[in-house]
PDB file of N, CA and C in Angstrom:
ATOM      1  N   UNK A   1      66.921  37.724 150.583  1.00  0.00           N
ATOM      2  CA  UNK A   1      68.185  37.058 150.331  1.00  0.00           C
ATOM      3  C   UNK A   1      69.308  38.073 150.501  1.00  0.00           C
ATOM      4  N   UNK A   2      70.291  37.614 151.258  1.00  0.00           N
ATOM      5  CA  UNK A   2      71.493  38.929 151.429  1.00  0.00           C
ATOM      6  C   UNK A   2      72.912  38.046 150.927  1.00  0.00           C
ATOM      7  N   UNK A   3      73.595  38.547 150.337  1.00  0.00           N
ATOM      8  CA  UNK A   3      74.824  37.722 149.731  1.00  0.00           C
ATOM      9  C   UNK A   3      75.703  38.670 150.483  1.00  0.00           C
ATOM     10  N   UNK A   4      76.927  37.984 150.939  1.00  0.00           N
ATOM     11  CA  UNK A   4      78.327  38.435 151.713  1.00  0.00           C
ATOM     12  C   UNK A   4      78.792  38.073 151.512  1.00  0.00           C
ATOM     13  N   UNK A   5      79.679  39.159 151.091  1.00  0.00           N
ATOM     14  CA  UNK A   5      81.321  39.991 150.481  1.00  0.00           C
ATOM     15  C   UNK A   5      82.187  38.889 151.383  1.00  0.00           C
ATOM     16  N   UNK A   6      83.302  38.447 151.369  1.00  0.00           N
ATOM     17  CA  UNK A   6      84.602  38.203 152.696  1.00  0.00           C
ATOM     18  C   UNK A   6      85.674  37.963 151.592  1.00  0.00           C
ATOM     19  N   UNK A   7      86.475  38.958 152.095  1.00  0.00           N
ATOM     20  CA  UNK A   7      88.260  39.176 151.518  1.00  0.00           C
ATOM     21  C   UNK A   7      88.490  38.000 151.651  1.00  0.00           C
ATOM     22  N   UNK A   8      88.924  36.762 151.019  1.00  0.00           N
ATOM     23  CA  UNK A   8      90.101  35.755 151.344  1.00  0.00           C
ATOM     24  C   UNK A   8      91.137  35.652 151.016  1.00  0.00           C
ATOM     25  N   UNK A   9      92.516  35.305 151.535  1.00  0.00           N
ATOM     26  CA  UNK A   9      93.429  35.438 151.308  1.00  0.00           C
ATOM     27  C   UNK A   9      94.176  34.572 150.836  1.00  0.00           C
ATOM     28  N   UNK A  10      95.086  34.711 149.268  1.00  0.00           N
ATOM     29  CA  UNK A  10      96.119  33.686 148.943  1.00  0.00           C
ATOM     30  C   UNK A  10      97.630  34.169 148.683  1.00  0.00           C
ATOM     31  N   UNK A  11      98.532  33.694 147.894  1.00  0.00           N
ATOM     32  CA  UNK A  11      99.305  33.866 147.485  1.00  0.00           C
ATOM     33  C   UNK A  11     100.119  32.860 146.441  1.00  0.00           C
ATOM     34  N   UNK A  12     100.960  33.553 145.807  1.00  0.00           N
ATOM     35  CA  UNK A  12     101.493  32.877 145.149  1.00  0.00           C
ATOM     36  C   UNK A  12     103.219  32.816 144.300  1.00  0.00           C
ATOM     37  N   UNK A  13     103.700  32.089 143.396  1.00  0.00           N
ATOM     38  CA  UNK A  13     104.824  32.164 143.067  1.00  0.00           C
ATOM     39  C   UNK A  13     104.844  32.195 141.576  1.00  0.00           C
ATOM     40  N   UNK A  14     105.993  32.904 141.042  1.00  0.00           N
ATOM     41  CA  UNK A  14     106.063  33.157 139.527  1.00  0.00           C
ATOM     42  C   UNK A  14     107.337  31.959 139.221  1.00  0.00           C
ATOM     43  N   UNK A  15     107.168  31.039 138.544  1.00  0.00           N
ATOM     44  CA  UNK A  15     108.276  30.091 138.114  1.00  0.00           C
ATOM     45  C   UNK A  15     108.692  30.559 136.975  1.00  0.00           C
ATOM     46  N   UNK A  16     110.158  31.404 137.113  1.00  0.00           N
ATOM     47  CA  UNK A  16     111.082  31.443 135.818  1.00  0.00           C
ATOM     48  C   UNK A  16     112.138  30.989 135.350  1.00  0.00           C
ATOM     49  N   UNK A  17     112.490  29.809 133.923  1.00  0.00           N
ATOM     50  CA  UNK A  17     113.499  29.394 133.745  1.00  0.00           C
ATOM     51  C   UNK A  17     114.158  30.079 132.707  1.00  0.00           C
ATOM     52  N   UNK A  18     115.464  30.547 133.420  1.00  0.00           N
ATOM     53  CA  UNK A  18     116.197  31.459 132.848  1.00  0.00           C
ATOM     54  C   UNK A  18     117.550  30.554 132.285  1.00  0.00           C
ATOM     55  N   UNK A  19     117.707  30.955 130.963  1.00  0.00           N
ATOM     56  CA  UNK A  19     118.579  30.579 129.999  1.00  0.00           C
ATOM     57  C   UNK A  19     119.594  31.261 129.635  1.00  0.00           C
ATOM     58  N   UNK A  20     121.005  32.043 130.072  1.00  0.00           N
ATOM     59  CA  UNK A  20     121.675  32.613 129.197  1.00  0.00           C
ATOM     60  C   UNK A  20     121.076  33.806 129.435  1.00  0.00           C
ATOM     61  N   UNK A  21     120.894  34.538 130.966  1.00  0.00           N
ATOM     62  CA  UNK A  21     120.103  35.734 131.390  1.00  0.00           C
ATOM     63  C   UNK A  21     118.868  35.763 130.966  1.00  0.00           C
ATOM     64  N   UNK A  22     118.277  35.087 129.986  1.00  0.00           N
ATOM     65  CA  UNK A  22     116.806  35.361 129.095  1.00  0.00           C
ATOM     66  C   UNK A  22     115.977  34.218 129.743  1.00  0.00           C
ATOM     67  N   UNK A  23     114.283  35.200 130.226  1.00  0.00           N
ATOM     68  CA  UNK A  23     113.305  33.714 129.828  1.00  0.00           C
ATOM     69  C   UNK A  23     113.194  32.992 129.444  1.00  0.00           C
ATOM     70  N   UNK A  24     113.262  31.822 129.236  1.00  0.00           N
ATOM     71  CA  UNK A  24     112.904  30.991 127.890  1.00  0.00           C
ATOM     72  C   UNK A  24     111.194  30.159 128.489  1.00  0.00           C
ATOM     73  N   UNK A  25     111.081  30.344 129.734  1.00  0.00           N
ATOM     74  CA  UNK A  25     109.978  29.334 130.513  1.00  0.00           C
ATOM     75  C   UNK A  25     109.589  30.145 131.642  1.00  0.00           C
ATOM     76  N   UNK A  26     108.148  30.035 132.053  1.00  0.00           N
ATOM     77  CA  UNK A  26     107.977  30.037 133.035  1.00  0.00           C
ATOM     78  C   UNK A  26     106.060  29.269 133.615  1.00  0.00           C
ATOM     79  N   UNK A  27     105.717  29.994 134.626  1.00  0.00           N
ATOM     80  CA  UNK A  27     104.489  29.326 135.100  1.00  0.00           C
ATOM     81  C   UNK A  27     104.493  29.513 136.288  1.00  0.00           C
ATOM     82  N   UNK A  28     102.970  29.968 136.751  1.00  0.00           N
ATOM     83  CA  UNK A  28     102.569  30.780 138.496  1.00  0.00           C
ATOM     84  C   UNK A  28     102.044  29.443 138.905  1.00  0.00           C
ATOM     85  N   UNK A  29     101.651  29.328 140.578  1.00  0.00           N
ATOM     86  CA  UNK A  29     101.385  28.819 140.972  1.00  0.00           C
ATOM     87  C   UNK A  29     100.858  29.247 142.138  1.00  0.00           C
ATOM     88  N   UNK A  30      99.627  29.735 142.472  1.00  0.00           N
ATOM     89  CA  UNK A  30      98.855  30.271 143.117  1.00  0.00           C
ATOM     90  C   UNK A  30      97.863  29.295 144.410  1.00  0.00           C
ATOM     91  N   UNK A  31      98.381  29.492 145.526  1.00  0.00           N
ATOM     92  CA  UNK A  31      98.074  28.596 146.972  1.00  0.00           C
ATOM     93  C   UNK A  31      96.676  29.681 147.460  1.00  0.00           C
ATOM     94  N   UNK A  32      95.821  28.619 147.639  1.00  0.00           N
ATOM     95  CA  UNK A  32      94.266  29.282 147.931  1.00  0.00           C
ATOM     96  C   UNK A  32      93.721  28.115 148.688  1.00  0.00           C
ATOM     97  N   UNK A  33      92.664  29.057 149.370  1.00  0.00           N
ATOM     98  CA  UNK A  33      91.778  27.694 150.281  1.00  0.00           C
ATOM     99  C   UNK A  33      90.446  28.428 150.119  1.00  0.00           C
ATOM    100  N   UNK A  34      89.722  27.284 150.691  1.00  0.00           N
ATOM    101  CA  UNK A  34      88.205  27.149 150.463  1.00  0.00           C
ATOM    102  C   UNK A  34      87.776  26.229 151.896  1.00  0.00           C
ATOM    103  N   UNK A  35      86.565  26.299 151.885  1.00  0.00           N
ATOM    104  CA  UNK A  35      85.796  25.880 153.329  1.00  0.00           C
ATOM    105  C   UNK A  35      86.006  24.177 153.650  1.00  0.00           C
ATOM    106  N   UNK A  36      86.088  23.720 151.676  1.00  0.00           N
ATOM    107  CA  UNK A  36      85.772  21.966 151.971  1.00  0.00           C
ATOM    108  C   UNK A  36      87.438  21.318 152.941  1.00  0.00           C
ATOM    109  N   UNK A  37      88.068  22.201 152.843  1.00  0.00           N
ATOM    110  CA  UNK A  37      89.466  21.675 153.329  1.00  0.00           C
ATOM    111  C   UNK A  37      89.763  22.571 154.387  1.00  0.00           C
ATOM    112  N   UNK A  38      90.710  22.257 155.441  1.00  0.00           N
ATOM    113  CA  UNK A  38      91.500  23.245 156.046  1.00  0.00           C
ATOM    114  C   UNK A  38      92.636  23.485 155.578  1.00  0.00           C
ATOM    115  N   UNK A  39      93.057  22.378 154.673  1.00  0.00           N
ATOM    116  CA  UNK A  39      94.338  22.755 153.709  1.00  0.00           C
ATOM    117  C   UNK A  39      93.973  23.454 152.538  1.00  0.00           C
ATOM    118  N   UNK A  40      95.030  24.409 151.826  1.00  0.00           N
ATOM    119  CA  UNK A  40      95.099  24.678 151.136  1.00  0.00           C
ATOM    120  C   UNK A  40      95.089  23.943 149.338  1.00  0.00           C
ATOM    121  N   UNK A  41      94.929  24.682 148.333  1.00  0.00           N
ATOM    122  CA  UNK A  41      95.013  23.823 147.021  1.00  0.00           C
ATOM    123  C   UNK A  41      95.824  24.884 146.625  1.00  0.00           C
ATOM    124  N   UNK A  42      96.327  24.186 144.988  1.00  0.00           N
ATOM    125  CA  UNK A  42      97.449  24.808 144.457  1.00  0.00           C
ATOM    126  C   UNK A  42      96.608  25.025 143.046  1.00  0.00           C
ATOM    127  N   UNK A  43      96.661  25.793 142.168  1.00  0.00           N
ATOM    128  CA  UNK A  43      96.317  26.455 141.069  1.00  0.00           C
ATOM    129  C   UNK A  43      97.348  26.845 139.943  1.00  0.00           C
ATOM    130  N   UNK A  44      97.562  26.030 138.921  1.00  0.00           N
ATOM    131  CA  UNK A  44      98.607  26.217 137.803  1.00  0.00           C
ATOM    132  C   UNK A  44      97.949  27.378 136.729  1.00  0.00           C
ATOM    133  N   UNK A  45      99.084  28.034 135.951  1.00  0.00           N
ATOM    134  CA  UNK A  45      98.362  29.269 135.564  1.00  0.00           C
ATOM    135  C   UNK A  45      99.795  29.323 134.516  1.00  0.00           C
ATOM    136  N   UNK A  46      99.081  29.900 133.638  1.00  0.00           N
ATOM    137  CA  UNK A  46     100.270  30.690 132.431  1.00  0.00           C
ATOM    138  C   UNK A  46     101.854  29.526 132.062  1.00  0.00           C
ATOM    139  N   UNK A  47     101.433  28.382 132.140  1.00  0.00           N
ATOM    140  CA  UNK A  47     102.749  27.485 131.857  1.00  0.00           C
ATOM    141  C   UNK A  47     102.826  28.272 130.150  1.00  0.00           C
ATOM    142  N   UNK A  48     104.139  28.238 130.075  1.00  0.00           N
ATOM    143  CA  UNK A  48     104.604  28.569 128.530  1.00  0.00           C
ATOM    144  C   UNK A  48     106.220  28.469 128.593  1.00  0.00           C
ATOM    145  N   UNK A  49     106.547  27.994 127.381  1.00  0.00           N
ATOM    146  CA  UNK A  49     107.921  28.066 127.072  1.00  0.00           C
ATOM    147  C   UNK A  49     107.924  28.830 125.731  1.00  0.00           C
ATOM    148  N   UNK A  50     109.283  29.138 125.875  1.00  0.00           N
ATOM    149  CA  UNK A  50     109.021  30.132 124.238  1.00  0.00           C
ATOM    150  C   UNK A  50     109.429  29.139 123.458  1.00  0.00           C
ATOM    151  N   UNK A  51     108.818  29.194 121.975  1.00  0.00           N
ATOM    152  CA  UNK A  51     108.484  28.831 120.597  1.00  0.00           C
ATOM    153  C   UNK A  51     110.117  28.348 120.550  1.00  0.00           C
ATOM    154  N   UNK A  52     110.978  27.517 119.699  1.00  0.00           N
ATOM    155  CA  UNK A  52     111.825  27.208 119.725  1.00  0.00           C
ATOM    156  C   UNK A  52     113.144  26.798 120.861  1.00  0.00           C
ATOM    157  N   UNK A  53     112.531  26.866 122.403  1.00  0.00           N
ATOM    158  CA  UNK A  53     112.908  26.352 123.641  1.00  0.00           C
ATOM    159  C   UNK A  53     112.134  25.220 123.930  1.00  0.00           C
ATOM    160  N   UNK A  54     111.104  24.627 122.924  1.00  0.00           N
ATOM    161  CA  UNK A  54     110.565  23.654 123.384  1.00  0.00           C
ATOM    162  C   UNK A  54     111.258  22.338 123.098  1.00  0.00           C
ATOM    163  N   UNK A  55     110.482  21.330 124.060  1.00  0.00           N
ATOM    164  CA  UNK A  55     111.456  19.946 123.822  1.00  0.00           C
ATOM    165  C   UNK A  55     112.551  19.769 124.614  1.00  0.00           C
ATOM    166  N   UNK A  56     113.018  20.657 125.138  1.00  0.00           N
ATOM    167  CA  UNK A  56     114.234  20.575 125.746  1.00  0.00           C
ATOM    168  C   UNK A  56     114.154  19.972 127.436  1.00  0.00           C
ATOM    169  N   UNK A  57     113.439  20.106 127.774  1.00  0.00           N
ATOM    170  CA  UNK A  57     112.889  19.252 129.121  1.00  0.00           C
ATOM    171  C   UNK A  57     112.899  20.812 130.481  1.00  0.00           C
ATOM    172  N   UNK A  58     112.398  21.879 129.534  1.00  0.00           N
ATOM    173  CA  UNK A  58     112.548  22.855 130.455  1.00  0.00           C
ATOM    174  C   UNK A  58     110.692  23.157 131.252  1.00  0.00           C
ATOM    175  N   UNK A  59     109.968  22.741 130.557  1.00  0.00           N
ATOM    176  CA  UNK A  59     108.590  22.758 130.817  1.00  0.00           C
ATOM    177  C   UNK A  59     108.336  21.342 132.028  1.00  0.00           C
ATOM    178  N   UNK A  60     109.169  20.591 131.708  1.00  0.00           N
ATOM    179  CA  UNK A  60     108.995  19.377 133.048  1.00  0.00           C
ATOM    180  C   UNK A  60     109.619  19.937 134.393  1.00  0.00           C
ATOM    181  N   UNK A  61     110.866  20.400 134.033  1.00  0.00           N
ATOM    182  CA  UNK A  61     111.595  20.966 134.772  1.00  0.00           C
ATOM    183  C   UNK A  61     111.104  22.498 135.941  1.00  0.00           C
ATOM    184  N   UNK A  62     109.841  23.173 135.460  1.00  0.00           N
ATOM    185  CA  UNK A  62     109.047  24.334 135.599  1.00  0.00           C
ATOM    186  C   UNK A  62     108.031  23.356 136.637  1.00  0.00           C
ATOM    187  N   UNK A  63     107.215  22.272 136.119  1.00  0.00           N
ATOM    188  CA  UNK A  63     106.129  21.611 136.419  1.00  0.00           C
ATOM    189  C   UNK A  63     106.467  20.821 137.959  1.00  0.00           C
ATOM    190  N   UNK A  64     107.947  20.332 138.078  1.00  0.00           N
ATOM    191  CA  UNK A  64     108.439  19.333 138.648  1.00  0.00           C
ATOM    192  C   UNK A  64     108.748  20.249 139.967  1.00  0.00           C
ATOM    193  N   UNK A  65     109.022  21.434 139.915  1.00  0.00           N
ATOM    194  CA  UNK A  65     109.470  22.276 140.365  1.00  0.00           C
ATOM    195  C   UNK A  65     108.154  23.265 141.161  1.00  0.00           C
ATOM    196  N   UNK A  66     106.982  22.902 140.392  1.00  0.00           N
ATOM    197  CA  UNK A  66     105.892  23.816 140.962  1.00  0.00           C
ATOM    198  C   UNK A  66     105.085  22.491 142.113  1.00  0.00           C
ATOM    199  N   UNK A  67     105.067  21.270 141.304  1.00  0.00           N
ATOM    200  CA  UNK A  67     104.723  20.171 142.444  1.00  0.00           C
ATOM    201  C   UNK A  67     105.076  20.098 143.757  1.00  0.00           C
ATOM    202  N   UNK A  68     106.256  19.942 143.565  1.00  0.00           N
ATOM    203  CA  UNK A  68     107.494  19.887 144.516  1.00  0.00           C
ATOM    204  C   UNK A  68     106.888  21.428 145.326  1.00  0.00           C
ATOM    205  N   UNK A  69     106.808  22.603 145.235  1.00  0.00           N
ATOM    206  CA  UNK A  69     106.519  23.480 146.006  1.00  0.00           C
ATOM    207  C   UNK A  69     104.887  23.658 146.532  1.00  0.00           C
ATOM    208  N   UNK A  70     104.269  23.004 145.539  1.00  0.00           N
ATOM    209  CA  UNK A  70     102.556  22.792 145.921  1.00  0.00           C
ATOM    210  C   UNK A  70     102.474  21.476 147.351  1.00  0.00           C
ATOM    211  N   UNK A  71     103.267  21.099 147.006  1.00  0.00           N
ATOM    212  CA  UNK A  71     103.291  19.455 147.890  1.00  0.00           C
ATOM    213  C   UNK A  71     103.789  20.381 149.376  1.00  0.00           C
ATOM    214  N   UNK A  72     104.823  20.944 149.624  1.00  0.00           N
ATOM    215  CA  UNK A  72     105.757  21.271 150.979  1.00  0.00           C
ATOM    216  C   UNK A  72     104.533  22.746 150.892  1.00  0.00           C
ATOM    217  N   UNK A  73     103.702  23.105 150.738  1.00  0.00           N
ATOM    218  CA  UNK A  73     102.882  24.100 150.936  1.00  0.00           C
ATOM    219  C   UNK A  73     101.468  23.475 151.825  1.00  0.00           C
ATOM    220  N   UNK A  74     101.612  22.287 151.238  1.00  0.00           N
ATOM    221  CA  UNK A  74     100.478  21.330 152.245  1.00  0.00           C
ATOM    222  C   UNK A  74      99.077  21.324 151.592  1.00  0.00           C
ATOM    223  N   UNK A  75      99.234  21.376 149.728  1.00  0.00           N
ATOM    224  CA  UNK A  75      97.892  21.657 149.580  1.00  0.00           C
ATOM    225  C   UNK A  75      97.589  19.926 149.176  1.00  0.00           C
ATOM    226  N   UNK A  76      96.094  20.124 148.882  1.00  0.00           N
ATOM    227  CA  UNK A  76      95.126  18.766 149.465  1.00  0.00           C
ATOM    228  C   UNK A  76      95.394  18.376 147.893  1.00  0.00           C
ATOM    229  N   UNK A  77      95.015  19.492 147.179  1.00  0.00           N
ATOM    230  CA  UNK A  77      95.092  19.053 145.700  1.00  0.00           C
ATOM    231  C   UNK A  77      95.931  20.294 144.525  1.00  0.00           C
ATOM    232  N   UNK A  78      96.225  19.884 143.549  1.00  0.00           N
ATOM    233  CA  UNK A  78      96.606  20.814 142.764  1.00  0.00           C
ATOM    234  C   UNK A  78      95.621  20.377 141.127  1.00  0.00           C
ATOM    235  N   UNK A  79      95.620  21.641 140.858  1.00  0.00           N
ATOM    236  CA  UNK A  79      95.041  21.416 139.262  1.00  0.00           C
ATOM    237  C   UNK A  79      95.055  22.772 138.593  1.00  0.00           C
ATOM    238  N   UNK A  80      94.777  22.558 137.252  1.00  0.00           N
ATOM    239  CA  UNK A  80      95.304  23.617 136.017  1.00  0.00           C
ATOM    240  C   UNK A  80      94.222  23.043 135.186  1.00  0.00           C
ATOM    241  N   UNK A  81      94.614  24.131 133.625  1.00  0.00           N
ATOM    242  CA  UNK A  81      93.273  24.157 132.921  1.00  0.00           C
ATOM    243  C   UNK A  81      93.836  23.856 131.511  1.00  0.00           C
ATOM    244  N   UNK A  82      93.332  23.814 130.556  1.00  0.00           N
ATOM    245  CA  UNK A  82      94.297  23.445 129.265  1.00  0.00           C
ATOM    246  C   UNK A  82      92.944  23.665 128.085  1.00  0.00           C
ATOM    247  N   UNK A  83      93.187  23.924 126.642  1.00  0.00           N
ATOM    248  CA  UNK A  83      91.808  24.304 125.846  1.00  0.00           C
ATOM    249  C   UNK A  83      91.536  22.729 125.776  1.00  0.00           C
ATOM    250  N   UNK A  84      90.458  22.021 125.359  1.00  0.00           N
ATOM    251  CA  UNK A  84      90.213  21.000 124.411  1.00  0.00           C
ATOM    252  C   UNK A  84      91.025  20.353 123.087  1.00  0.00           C
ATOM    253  N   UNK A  85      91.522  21.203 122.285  1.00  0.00           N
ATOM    254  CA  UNK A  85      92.151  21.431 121.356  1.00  0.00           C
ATOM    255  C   UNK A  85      93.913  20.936 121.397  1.00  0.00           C
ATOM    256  N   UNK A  86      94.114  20.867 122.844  1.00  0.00           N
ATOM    257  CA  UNK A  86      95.765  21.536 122.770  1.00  0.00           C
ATOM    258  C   UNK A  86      96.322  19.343 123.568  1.00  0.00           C
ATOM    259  N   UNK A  87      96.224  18.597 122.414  1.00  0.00           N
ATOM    260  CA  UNK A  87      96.359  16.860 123.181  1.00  0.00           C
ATOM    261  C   UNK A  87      97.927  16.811 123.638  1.00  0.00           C
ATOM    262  N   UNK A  88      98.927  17.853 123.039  1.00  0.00           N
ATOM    263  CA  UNK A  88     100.027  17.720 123.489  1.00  0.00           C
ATOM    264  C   UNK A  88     100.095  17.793 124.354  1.00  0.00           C
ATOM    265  N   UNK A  89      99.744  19.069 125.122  1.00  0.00           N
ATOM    266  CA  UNK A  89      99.786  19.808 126.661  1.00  0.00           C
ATOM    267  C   UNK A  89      98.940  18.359 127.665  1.00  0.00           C
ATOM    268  N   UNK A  90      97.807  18.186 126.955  1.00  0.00           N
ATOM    269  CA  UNK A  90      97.504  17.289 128.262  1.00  0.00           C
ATOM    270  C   UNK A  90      98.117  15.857 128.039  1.00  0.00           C
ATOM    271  N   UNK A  91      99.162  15.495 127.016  1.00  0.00           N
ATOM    272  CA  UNK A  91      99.626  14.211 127.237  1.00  0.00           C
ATOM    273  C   UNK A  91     100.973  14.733 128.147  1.00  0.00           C
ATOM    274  N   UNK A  92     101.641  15.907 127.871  1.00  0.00           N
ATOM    275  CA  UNK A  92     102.515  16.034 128.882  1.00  0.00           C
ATOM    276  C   UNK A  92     101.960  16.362 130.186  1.00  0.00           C
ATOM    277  N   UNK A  93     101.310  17.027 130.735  1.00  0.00           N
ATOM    278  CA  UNK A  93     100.675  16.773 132.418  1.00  0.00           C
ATOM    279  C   UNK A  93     100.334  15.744 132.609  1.00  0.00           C
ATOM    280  N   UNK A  94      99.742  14.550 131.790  1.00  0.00           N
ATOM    281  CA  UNK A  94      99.347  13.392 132.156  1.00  0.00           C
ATOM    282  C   UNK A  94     101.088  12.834 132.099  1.00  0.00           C
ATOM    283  N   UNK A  95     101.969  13.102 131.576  1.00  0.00           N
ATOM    284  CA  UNK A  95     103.311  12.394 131.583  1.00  0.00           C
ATOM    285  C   UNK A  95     103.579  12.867 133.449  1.00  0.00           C
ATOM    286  N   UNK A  96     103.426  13.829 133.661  1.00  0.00           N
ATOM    287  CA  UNK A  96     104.085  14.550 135.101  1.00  0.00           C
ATOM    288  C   UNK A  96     103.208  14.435 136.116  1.00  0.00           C
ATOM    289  N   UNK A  97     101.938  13.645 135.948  1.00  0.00           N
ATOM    290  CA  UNK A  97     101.103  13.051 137.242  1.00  0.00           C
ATOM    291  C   UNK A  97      99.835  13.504 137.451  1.00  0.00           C
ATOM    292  N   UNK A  98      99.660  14.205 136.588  1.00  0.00           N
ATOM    293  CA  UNK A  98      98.225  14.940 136.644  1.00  0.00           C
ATOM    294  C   UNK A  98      97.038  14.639 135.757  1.00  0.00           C
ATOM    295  N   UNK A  99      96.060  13.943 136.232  1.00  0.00           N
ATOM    296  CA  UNK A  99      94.800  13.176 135.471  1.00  0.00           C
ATOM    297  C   UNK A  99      93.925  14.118 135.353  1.00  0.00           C
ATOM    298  N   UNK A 100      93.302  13.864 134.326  1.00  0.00           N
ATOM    299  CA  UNK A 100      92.251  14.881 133.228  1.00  0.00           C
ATOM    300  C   UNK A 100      90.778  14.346 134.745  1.00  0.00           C
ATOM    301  N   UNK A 101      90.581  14.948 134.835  1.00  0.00           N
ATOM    302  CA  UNK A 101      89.361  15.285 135.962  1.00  0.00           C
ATOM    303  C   UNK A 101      87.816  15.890 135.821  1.00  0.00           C
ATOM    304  N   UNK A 102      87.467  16.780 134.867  1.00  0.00           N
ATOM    305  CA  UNK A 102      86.647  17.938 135.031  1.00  0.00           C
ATOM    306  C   UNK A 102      86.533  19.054 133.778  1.00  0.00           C
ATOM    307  N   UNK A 103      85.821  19.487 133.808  1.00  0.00           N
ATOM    308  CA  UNK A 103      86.005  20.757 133.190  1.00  0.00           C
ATOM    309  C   UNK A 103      85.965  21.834 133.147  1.00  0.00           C
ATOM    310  N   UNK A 104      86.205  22.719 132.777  1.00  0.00           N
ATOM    311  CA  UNK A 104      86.736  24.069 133.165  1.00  0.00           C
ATOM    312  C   UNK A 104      85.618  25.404 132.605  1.00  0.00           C
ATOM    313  N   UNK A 105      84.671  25.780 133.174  1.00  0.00           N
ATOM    314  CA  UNK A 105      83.575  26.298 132.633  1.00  0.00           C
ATOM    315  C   UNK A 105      84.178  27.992 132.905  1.00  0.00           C
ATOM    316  N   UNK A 106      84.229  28.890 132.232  1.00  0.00           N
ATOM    317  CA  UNK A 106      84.573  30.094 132.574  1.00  0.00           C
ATOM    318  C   UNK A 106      83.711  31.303 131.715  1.00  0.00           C
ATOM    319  N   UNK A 107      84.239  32.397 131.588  1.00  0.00           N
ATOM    320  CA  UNK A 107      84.031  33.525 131.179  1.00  0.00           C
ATOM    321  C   UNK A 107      85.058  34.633 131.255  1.00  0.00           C
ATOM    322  N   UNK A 108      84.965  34.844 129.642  1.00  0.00           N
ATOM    323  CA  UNK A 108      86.102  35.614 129.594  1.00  0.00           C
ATOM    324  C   UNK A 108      85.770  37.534 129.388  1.00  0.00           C
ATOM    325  N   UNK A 109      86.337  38.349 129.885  1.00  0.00           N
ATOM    326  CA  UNK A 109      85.812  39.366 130.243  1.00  0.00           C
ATOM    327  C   UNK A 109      86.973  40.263 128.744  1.00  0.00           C
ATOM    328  N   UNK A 110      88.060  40.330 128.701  1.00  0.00           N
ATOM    329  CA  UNK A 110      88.654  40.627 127.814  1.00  0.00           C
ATOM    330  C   UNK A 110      89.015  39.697 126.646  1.00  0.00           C
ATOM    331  N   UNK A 111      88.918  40.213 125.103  1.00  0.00           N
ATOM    332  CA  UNK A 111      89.052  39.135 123.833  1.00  0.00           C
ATOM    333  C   UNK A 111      90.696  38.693 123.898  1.00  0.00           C
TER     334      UNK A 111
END
């Protein structure tokens, strides 16, 4: 049995909503491909708003904004990950178009 290495290549974007010079929001969005498509997919990562910026419609505004750039990138699909635990987070992605699908099996290398 011989397993092979191959570099593939992605890229991606850091979404920051800036308030009054300061962070208050942001969230990556990372464009990758794989064999089943010739298009690309989109990968949501690190959405957060800070603790008392929430509510304000700046996390739709981040999300609406990463679609909108996943879509004109040409990917086939987009998806993100969320704990079990957290029903807010997935009633708001389910508010912004995104259906609970799958699950997210990982391993974490640092606590």
């Amino acid at each position: 049995m011989e397993i092979k290495k191959t570099k593939v290549n992605g890229w991606g974007f850091k979404f920051s909503l800036i308030e009054k010079e300061k962070e208050v929001g942001r969230a990556y969005l990372y464009i990758l491909h794989n064999d089943l498509h010739k298009e690309p997919f989109g990968f949501i990562e690190d959405v957060f708003v800070q603790q008392g910026e929430q509510c304000k419609g700046y996390g739709t505004a981040i999300i609406k904004e990463l679609i909108k750039t996943a879509a004109a990138a040409g990917c086939y699909k987009l998806i993100c990950t969320s704990r079990f635990s957290r029903d807010q987070v997935h009633d708001f992605y389910k508010k912004l178009g995104l259906a609970k699908y799958g699950y997210e099996f990982r391993i974490n290398f640092l606590d």
